[in-house]
C-alpha atoms as a PDB file:
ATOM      1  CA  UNK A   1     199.919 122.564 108.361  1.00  0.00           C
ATOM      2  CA  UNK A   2     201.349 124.759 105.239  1.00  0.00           C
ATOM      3  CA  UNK A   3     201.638 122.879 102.211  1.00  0.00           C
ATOM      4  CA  UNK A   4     205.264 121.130 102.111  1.00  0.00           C
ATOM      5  CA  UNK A   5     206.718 120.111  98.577  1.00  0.00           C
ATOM      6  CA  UNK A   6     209.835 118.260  97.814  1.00  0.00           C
ATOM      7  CA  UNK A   7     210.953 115.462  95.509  1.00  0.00           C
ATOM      8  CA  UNK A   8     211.346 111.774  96.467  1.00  0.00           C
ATOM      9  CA  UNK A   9     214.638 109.882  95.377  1.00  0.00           C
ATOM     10  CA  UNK A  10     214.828 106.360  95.357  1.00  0.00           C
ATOM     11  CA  UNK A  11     216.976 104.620  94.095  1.00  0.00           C
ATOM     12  CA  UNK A  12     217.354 100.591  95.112  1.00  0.00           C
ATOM     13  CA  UNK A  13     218.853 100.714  98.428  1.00  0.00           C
ATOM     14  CA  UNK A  14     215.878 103.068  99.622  1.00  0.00           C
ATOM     15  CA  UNK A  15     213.359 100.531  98.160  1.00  0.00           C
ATOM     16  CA  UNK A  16     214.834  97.635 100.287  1.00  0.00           C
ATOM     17  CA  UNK A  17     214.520 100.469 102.898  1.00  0.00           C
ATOM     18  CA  UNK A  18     210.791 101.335 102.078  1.00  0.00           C
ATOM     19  CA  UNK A  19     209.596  97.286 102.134  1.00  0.00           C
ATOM     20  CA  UNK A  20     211.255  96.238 105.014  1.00  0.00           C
ATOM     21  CA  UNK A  21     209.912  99.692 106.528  1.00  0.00           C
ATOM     22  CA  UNK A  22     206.396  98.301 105.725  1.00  0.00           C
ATOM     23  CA  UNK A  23     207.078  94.842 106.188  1.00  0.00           C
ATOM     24  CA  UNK A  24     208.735  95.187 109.772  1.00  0.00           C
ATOM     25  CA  UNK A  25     205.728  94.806 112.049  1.00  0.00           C
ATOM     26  CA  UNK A  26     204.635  91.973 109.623  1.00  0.00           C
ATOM     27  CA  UNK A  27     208.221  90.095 110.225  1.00  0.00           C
ATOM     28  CA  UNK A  28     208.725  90.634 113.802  1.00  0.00           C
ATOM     29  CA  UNK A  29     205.380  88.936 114.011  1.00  0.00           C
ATOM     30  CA  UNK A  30     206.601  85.678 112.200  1.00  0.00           C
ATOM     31  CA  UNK A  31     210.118  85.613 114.096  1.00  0.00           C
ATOM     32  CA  UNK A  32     208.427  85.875 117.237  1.00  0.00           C
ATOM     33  CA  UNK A  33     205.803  82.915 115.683  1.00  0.00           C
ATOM     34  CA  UNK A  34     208.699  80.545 114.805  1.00  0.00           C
ATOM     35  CA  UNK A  35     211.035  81.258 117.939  1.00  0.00           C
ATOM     36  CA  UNK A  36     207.731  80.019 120.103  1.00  0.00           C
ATOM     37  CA  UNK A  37     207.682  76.811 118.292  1.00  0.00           C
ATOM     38  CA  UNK A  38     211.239  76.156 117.150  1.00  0.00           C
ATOM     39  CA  UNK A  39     212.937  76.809 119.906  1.00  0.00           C
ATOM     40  CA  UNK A  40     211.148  74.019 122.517  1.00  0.00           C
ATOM     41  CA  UNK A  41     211.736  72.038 119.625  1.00  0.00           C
ATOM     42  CA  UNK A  42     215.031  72.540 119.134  1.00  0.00           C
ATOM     43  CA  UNK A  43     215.701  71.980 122.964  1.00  0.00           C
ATOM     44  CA  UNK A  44     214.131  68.640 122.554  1.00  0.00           C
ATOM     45  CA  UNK A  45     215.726  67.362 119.350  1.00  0.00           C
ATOM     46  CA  UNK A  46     218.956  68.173 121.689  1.00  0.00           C
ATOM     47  CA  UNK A  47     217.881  66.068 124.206  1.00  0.00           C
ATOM     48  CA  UNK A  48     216.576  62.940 122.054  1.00  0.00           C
ATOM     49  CA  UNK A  49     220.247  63.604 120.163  1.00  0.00           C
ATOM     50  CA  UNK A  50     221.857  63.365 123.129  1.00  0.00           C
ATOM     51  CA  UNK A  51     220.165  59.969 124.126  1.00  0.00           C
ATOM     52  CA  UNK A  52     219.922  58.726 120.743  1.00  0.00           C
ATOM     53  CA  UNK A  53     222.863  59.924 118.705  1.00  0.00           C
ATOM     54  CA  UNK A  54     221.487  59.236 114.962  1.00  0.00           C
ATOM     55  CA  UNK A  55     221.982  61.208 112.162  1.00  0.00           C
ATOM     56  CA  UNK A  56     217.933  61.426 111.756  1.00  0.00           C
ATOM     57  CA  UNK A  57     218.058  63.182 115.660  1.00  0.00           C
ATOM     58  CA  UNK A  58     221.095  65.548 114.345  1.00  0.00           C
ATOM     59  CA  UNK A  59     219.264  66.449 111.424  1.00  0.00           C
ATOM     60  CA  UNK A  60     216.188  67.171 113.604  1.00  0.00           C
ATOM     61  CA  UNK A  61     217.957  69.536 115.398  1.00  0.00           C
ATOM     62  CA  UNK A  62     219.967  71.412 112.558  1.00  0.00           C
ATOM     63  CA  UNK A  63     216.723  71.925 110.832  1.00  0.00           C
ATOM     64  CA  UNK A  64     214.916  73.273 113.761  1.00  0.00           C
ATOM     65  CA  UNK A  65     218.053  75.352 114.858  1.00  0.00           C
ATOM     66  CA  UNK A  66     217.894  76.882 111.682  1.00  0.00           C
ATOM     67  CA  UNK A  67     214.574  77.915 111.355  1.00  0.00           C
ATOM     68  CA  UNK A  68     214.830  79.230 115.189  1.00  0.00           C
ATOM     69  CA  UNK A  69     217.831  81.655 113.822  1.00  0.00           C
ATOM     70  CA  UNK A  70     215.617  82.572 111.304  1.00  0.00           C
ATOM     71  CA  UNK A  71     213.127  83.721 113.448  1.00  0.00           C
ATOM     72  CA  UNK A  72     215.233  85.701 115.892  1.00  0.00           C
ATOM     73  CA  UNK A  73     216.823  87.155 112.328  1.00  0.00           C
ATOM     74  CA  UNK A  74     213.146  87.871 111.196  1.00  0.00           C
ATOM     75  CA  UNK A  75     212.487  89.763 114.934  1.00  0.00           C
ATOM     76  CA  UNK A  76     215.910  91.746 115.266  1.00  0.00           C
ATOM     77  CA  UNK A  77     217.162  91.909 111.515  1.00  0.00           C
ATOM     78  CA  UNK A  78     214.392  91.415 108.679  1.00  0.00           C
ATOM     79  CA  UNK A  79     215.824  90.432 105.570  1.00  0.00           C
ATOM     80  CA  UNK A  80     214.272  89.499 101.840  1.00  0.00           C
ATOM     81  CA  UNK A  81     215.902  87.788  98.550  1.00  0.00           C
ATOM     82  CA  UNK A  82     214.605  90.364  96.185  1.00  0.00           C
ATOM     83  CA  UNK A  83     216.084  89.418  93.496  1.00  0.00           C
ATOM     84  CA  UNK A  84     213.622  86.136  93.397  1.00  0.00           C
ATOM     85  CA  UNK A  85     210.956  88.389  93.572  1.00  0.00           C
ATOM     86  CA  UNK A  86     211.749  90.670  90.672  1.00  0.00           C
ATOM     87  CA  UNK A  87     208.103  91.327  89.736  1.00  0.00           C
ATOM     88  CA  UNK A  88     207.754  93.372  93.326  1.00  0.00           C
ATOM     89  CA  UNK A  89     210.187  95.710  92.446  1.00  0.00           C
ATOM     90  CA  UNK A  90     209.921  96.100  89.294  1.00  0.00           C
ATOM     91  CA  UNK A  91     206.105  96.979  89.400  1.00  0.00           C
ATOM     92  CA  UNK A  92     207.228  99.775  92.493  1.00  0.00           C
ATOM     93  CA  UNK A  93     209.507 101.279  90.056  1.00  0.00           C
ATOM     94  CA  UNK A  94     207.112 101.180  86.740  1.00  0.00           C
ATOM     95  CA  UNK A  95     203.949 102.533  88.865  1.00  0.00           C
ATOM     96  CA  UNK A  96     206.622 105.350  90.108  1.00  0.00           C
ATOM     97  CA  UNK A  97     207.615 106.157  86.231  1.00  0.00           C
ATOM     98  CA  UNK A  98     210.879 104.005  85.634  1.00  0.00           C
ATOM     99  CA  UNK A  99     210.762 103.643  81.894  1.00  0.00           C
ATOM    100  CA  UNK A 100     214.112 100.650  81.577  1.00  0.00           C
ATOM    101  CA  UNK A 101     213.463  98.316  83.955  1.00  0.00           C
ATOM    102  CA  UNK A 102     215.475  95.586  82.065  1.00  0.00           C
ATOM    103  CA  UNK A 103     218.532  97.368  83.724  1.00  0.00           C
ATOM    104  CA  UNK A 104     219.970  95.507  86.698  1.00  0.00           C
ATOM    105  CA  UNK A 105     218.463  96.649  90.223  1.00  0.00           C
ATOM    106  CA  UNK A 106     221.651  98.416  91.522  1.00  0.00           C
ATOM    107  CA  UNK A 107     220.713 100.969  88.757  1.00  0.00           C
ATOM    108  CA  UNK A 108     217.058 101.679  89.421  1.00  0.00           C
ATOM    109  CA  UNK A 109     216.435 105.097  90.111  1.00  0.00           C
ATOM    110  CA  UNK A 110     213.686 107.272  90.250  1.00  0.00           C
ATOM    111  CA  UNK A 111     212.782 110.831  91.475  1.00  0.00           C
ATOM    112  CA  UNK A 112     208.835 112.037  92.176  1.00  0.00           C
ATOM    113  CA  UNK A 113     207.315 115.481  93.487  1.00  0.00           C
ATOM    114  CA  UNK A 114     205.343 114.888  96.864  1.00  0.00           C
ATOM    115  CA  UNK A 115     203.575 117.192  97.962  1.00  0.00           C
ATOM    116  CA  UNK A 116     202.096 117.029 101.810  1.00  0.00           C
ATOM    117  CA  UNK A 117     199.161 119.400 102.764  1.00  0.00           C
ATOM    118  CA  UNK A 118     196.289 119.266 105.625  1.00  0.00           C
ATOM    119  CA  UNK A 119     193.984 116.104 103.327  1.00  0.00           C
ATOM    120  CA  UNK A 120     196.949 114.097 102.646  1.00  0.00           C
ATOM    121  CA  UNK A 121     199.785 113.402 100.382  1.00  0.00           C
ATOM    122  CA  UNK A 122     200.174 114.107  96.551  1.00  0.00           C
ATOM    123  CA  UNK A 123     202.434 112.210  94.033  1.00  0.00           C
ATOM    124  CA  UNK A 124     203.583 113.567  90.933  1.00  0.00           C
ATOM    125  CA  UNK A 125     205.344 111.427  88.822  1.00  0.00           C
ATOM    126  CA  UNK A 126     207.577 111.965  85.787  1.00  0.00           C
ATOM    127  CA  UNK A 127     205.074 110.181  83.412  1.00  0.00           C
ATOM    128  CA  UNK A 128     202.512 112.578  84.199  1.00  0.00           C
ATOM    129  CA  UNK A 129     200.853 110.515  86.453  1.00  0.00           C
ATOM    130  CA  UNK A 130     199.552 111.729  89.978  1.00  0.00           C
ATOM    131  CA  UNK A 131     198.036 109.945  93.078  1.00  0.00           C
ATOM    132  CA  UNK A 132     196.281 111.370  96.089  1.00  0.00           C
ATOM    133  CA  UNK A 133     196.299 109.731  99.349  1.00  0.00           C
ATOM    134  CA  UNK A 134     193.950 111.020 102.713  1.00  0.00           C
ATOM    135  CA  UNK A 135     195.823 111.064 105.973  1.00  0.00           C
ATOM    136  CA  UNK A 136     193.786 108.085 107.045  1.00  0.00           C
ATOM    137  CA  UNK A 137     195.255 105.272 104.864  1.00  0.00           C
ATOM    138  CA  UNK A 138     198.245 105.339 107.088  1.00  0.00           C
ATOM    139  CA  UNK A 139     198.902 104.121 110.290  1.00  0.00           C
ATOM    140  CA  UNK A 140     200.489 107.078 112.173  1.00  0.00           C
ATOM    141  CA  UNK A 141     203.738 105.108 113.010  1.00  0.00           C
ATOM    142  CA  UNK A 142     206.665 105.526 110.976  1.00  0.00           C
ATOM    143  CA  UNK A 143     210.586 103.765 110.639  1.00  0.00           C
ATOM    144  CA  UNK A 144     213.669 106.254 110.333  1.00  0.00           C
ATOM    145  CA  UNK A 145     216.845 105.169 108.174  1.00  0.00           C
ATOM    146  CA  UNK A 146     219.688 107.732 107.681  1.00  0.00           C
ATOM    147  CA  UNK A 147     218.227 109.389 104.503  1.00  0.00           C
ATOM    148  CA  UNK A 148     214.704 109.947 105.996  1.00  0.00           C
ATOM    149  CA  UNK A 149     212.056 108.498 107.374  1.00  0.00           C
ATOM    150  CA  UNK A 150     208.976 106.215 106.633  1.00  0.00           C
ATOM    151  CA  UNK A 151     205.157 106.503 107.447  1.00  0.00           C
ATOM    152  CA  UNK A 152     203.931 102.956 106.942  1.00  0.00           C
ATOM    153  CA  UNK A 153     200.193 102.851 105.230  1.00  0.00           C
ATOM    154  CA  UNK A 154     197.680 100.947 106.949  1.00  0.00           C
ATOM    155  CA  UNK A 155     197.250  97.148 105.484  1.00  0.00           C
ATOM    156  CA  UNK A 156     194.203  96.020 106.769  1.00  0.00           C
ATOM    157  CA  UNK A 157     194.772  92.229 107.912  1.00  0.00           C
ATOM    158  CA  UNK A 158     197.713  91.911 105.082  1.00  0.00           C
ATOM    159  CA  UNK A 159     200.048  92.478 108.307  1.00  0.00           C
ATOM    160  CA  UNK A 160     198.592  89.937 110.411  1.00  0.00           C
ATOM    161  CA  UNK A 161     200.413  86.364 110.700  1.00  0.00           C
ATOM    162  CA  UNK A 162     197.613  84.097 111.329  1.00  0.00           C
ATOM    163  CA  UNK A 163     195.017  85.394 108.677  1.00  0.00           C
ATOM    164  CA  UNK A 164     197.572  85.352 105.973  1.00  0.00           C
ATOM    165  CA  UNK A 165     198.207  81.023 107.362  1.00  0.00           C
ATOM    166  CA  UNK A 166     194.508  81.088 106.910  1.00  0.00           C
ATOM    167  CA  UNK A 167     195.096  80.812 103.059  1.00  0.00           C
ATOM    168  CA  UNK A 168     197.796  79.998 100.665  1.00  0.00           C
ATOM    169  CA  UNK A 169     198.709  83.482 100.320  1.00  0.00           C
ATOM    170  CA  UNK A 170     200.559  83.344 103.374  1.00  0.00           C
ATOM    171  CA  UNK A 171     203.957  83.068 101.330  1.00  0.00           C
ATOM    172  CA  UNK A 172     203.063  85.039  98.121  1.00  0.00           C
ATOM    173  CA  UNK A 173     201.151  87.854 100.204  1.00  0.00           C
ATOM    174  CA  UNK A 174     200.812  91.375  98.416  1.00  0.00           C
ATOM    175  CA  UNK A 175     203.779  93.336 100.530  1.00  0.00           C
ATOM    176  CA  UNK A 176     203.215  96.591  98.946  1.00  0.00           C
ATOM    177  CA  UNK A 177     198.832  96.961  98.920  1.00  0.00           C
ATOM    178  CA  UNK A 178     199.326 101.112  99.428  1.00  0.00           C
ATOM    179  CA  UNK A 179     201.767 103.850  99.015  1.00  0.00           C
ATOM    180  CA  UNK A 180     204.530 104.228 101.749  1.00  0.00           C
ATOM    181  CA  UNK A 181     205.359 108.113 102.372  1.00  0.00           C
ATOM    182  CA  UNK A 182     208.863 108.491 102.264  1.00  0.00           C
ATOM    183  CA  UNK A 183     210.254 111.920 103.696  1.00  0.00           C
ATOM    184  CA  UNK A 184     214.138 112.831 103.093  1.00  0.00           C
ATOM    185  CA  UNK A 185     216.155 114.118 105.857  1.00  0.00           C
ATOM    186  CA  UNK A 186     216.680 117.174 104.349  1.00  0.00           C
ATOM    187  CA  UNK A 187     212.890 117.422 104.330  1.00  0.00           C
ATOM    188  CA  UNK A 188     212.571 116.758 108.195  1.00  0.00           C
ATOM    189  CA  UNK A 189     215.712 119.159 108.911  1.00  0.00           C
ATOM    190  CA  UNK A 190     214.228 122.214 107.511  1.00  0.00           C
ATOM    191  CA  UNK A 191     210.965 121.905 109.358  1.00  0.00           C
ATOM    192  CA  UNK A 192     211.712 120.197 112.887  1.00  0.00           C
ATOM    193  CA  UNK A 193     207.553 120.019 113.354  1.00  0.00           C
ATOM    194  CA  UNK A 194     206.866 117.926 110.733  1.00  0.00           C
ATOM    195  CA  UNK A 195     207.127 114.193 112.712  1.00  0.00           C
ATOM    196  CA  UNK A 196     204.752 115.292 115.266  1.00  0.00           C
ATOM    197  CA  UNK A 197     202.352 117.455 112.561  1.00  0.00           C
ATOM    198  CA  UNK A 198     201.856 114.458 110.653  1.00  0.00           C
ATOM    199  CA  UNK A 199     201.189 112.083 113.394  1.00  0.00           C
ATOM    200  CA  UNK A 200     198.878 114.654 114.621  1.00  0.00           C
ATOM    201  CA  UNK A 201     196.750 114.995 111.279  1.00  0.00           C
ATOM    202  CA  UNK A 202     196.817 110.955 110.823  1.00  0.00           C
ATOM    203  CA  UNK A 203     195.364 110.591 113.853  1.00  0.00           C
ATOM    204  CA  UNK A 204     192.307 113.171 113.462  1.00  0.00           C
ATOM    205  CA  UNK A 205     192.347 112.261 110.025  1.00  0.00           C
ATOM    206  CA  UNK A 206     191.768 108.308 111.452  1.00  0.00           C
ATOM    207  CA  UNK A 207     189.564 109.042 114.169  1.00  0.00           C
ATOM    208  CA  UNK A 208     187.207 111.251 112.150  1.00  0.00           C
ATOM    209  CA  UNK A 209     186.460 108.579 109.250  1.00  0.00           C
ATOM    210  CA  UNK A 210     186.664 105.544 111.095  1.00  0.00           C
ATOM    211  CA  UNK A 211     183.335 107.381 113.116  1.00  0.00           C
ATOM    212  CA  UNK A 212     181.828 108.783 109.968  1.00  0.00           C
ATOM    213  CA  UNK A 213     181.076 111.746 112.005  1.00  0.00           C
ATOM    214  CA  UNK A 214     182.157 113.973 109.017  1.00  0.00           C
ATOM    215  CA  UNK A 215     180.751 117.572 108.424  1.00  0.00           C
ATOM    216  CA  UNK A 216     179.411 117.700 104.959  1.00  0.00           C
ATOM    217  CA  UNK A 217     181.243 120.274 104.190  1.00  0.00           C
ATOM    218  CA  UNK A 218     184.889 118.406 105.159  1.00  0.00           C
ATOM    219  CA  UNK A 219     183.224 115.531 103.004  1.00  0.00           C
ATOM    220  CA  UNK A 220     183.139 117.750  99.988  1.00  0.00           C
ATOM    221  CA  UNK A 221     186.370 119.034 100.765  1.00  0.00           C
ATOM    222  CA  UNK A 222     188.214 115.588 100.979  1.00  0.00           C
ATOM    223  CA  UNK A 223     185.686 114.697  97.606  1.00  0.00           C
ATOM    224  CA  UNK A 224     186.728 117.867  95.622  1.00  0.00           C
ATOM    225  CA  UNK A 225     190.731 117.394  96.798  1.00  0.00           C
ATOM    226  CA  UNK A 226     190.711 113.603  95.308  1.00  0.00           C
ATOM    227  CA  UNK A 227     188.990 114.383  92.250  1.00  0.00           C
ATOM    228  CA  UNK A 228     191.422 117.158  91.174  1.00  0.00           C
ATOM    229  CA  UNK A 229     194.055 114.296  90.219  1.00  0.00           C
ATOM    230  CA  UNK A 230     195.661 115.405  87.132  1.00  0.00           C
ATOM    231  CA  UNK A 231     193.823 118.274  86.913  1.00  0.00           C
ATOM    232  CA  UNK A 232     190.741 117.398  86.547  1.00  0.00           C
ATOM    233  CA  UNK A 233     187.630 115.177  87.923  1.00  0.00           C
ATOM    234  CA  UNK A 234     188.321 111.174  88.330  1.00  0.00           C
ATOM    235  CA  UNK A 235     185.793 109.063  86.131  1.00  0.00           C
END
């Protein structure tokens, strides 16, 4: 694949995009968790209501119907408060080169160079900063929204359910661990390849370091291409 350059613009709305992009699989997960266990539940509290009409049985049951809507919400229609979470977006924004982040959300914006070649994906950033990642820190799968589309990066056991209630990080979990590729439409309509290219390199790009078969000379390669951030060698 050629090298393909364009700039990134996100402004709020395409962050909200962008988490619940790389949050979905985690989500769907957890509805599908609390719809197995609320909604027996729920069918029970109806039934000891319905023998027992106390309030204590009707609250039963409008606590467990609620969390059972929340789960189907969490499976078909993922949702987050962001604003009591202002630290997550805030850091996005500052590590993409948003200068005023005491301005309200709705008026966070921010536009970055990306640059895609055949190692991976390059980020310039307006505050001089740049960022490299290989093809293999993302999963190959990918969510499209009307003004693009985006490759989810691979999260290790972040995205699983049951390790995260294996701690108490299981509601304060890191959402955003890695850099989520965003690609604008207008990006994807000029070259029609570019879904299936990417998938394609991601995949070889996976299958090659997860084996650690790697030529020496593709090692140096992917060694020499991270380095180069900023111009010159990482120390």
């Amino acid at each position: 694949m050629n090298d393909i350059e364009y700039k990134a613009k996100v402004d709020f709305e395409r962050f909200k995009n962008l988490f619940l992009a790389q949050n979905k699989n985690y989500f769907r997960k957890l509805g599908i968790l609390c719809s197995i266990i609320f909604i027996p539940l729920t069918i029970l509290f109806v039934i000891m209501f319905v023998g027992k009409p106390t309030g204590e049985n009707f609250l039963y049951v409008l606590v467990s119907l609620l969390l059972t809507i929340l789960g189907l919400l969490f499976i078909f229609k993922p949702f987050f408060v962001f604003y009591t979470r202002r630290n997550l977006v805030t850091k996005w924004f500052y590590f993409h080169g948003l200068k005023d982040l005491k301005q309200d959300f709705k008026e966070y914006k921010i536009e970055y160079d990306v640059i895609l070649s055949k190692l991976g994906v390059t980020e310039k950033f307006v505050s001089g900063n740049e960022v490299r990642f290989p093809w293999f820190t993302f999963t190959g799968k990918y969510v499209e929204f009307p003004e693009g589309v985006y490759f989810i990066y691979d999260d290790g056991k972040n995205s699983s359910v049951f390790y995260n209630m294996l701690g108490v990080n299981y509601l304060f979990r890191e959402e955003l661990q890695g850099e989520t590729l965003f690609i604008e439409k207008d990006v994807l309509d000029k070259n029609p390849n570019l879904l299936e290219d990417i998938k394609k390199l991601i995949e070889e790009s996976r299958k090659k370091y997860k084996n650690r078969k790697i030529p020496e000379e593709e090692k140096q390669e992917l060694l020499k291409w991270l380095e180069s951030v900023n111009g010159g060698k990482v120390k």
